[in-house]
Protein backbone atom coordinates (compact mmCIF):
# COMPACT_ATOMS: atom_id res chain seq x y z
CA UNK A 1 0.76 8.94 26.77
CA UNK A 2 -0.76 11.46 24.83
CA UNK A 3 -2.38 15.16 25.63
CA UNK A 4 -5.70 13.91 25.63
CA UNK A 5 -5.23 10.95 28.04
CA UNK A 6 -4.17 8.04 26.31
CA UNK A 7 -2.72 6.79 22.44
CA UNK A 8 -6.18 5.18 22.28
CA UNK A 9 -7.79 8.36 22.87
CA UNK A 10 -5.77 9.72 20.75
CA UNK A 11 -6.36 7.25 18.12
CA UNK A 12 -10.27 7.32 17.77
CA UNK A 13 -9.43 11.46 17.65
CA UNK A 14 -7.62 11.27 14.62
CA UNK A 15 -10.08 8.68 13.06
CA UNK A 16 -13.02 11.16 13.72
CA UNK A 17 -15.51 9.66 16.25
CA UNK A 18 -15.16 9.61 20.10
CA UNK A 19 -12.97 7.09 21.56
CA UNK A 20 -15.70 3.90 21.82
CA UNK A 21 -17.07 3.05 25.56
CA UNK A 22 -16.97 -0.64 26.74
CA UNK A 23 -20.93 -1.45 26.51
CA UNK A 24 -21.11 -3.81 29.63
CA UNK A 25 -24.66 -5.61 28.00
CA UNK A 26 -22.05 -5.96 24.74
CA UNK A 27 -21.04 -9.79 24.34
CA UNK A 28 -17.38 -10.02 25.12
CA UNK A 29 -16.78 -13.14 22.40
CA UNK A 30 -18.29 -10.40 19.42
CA UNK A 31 -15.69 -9.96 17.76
CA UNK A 32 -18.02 -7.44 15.38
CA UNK A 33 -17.15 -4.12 17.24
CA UNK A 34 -13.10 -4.90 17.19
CA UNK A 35 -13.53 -5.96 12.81
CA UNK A 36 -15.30 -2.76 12.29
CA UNK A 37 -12.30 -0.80 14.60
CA UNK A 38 -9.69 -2.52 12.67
CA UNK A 39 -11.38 -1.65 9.03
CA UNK A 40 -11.71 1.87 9.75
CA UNK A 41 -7.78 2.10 10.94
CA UNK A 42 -7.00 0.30 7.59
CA UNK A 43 -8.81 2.81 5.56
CA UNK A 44 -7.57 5.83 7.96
CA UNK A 45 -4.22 4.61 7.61
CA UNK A 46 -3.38 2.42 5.25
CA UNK A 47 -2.39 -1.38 5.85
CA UNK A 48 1.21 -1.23 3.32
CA UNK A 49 3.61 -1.15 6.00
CA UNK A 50 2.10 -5.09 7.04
CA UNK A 51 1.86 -5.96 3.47
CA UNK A 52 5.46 -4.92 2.96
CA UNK A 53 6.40 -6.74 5.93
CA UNK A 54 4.83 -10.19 5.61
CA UNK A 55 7.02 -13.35 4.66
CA UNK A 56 4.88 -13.75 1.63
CA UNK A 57 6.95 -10.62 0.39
CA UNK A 58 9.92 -12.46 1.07
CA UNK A 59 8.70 -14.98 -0.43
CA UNK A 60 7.16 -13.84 -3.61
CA UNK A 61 10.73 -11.78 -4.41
CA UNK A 62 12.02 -15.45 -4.22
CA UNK A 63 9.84 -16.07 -7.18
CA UNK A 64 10.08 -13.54 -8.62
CA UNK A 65 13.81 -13.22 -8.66
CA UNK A 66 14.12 -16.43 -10.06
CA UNK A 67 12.09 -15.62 -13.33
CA UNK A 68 8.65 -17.08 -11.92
CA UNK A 69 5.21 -15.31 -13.25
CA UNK A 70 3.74 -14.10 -9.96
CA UNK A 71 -0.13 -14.78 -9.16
CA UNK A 72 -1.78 -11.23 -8.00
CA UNK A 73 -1.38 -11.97 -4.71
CA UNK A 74 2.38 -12.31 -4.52
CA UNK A 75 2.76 -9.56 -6.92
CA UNK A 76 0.29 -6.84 -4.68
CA UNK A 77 2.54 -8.58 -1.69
CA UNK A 78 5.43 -7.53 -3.70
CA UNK A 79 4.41 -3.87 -4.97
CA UNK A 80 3.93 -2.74 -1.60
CA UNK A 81 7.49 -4.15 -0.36
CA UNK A 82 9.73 -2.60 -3.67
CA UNK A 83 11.29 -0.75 -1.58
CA UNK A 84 11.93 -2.26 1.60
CA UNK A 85 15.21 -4.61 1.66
CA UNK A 86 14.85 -8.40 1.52
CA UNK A 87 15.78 -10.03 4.16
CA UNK A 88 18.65 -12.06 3.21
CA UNK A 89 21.32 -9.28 1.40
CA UNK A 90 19.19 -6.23 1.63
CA UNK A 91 18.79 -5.66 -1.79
CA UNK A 92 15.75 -3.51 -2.64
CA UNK A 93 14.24 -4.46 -5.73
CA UNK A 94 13.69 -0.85 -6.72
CA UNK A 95 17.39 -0.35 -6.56
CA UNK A 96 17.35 -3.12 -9.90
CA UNK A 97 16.13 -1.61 -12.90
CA UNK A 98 16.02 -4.36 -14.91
CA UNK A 99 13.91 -6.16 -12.11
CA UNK A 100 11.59 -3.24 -11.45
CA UNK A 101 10.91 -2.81 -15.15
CA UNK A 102 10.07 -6.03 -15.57
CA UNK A 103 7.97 -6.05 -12.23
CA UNK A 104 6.17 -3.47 -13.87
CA UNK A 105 5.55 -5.29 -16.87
CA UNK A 106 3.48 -7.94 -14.50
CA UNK A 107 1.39 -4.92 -13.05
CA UNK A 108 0.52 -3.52 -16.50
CA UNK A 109 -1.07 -7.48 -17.05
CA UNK A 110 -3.62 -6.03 -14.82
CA UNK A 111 -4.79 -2.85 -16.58
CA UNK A 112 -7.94 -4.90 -17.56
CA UNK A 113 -8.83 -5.28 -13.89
CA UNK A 114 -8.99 -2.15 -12.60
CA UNK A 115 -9.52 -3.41 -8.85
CA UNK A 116 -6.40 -5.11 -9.09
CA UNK A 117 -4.20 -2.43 -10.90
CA UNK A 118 -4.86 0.08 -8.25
CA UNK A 119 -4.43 -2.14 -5.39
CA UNK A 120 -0.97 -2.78 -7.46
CA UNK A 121 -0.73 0.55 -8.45
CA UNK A 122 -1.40 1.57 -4.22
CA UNK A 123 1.38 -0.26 -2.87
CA UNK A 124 3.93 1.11 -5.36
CA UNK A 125 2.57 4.99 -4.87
CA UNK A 126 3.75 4.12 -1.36
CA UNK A 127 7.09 2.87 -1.91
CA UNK A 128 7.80 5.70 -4.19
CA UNK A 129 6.67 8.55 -1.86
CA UNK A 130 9.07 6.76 0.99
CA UNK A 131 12.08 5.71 -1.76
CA UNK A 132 15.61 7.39 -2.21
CA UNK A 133 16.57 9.12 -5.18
CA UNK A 134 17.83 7.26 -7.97
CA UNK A 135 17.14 5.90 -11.23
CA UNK A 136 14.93 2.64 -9.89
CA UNK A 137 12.95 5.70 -8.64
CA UNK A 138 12.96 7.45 -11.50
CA UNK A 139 11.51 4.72 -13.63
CA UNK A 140 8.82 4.24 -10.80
CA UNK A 141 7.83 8.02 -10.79
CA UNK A 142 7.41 7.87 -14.46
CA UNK A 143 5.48 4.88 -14.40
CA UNK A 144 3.24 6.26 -11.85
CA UNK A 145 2.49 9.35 -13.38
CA UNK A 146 2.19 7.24 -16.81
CA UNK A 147 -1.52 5.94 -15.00
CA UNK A 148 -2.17 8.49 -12.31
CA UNK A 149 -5.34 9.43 -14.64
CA UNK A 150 -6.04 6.00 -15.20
CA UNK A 151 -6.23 4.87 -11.81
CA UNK A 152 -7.44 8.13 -10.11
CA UNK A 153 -10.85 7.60 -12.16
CA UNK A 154 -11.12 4.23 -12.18
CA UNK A 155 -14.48 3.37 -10.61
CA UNK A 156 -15.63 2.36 -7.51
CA UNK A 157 -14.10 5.16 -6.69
CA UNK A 158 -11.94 4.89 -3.07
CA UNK A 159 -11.14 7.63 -0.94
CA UNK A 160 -7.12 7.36 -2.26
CA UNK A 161 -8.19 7.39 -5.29
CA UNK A 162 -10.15 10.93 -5.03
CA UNK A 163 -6.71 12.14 -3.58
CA UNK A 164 -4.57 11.28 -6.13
CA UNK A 165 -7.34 13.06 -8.77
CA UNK A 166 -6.94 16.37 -6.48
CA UNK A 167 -3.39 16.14 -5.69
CA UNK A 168 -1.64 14.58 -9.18
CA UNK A 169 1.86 16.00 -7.44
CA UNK A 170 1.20 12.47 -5.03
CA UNK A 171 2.47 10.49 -8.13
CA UNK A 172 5.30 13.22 -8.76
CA UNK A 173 6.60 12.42 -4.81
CA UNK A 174 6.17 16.01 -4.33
CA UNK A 175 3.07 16.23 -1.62
């Protein structure tokens, strides 16, 4: 339990806004109130660590190691998990050069979607910031900084992308 009386407490703190009150008129079986909790977690705090986590990972590395073109949604699955260890040798696929360069290959497909670059783009900024030195690393860092610019303007613009515009050293793995 936290200082100011409970994680929850705690919680709606650090998003901003005073922890919510249980409205006893409010319809128990709405799930509204709980959806629009959840999103603003999400955008507080980022959703990678479940993305990175999810059997479709797993699964799209499957494909993927065996030579398969991913769809986007395997291959955003997969961004966010390049650094996390597979589940059956622990193998990272940043650790595999060869793999990552050609993983990379399949996320510069998506330069003409710019929605779908970044969310690419996202999940690999947060491997890298969380990945161990080496060269796998190295050819991720220079990637990223290759389309910091690129993504950090791309439009709608999100509030990670306004970060990465005011703090390039994100992409360097430096902040």
């Amino acid at each position: 339990m936290s200082q100011t009386g409970s994680d929850l407490q705690a919680l709606a703190l650090a998003l901003g806004e005073p922890c919510p009150r249980l409205d006893p008129a409010a319809d128990p079986a709405d799930p509204a109130p709980m959806t629009r909790a959840l999103q603003r977690i999400r955008l507080a705090f980022g959703d990678s660590g479940a993305l990175a986590a999810s059997p479709r990972s797993a699964r799209a590395l499957l494909a993927f190691r065996s030579g398969d073109r991913l769809r986007f949604i395997d291959l955003k699955y997969l961004c966010h998990a390049v650094d996390r260890p597979n589940p059956w040798d622990g193998r990272r696929l940043l650790q595999d050069a060869q793999l990552l360069q050609r993983l990379l290959q399949q996320v510069d497909a998506w330069q003409g979607e710019p929605r779908r670059f970044r969310q690419c783009y996202r999940g690999l900024l947060q491997a890298y910031s969380g990945a161990a030195a080496g060269p796998g690393r190295t050819l991720l860092g220079d990637y990223l900084r290759r389309y910091r610019q690129y993504v950090a303007a791309s439009q709608p613009p999100l509030e990670w992308t306004r970060e990465l515009a005011r703090h390039p050293a994100l992409a360097d793995g430096k902040d």
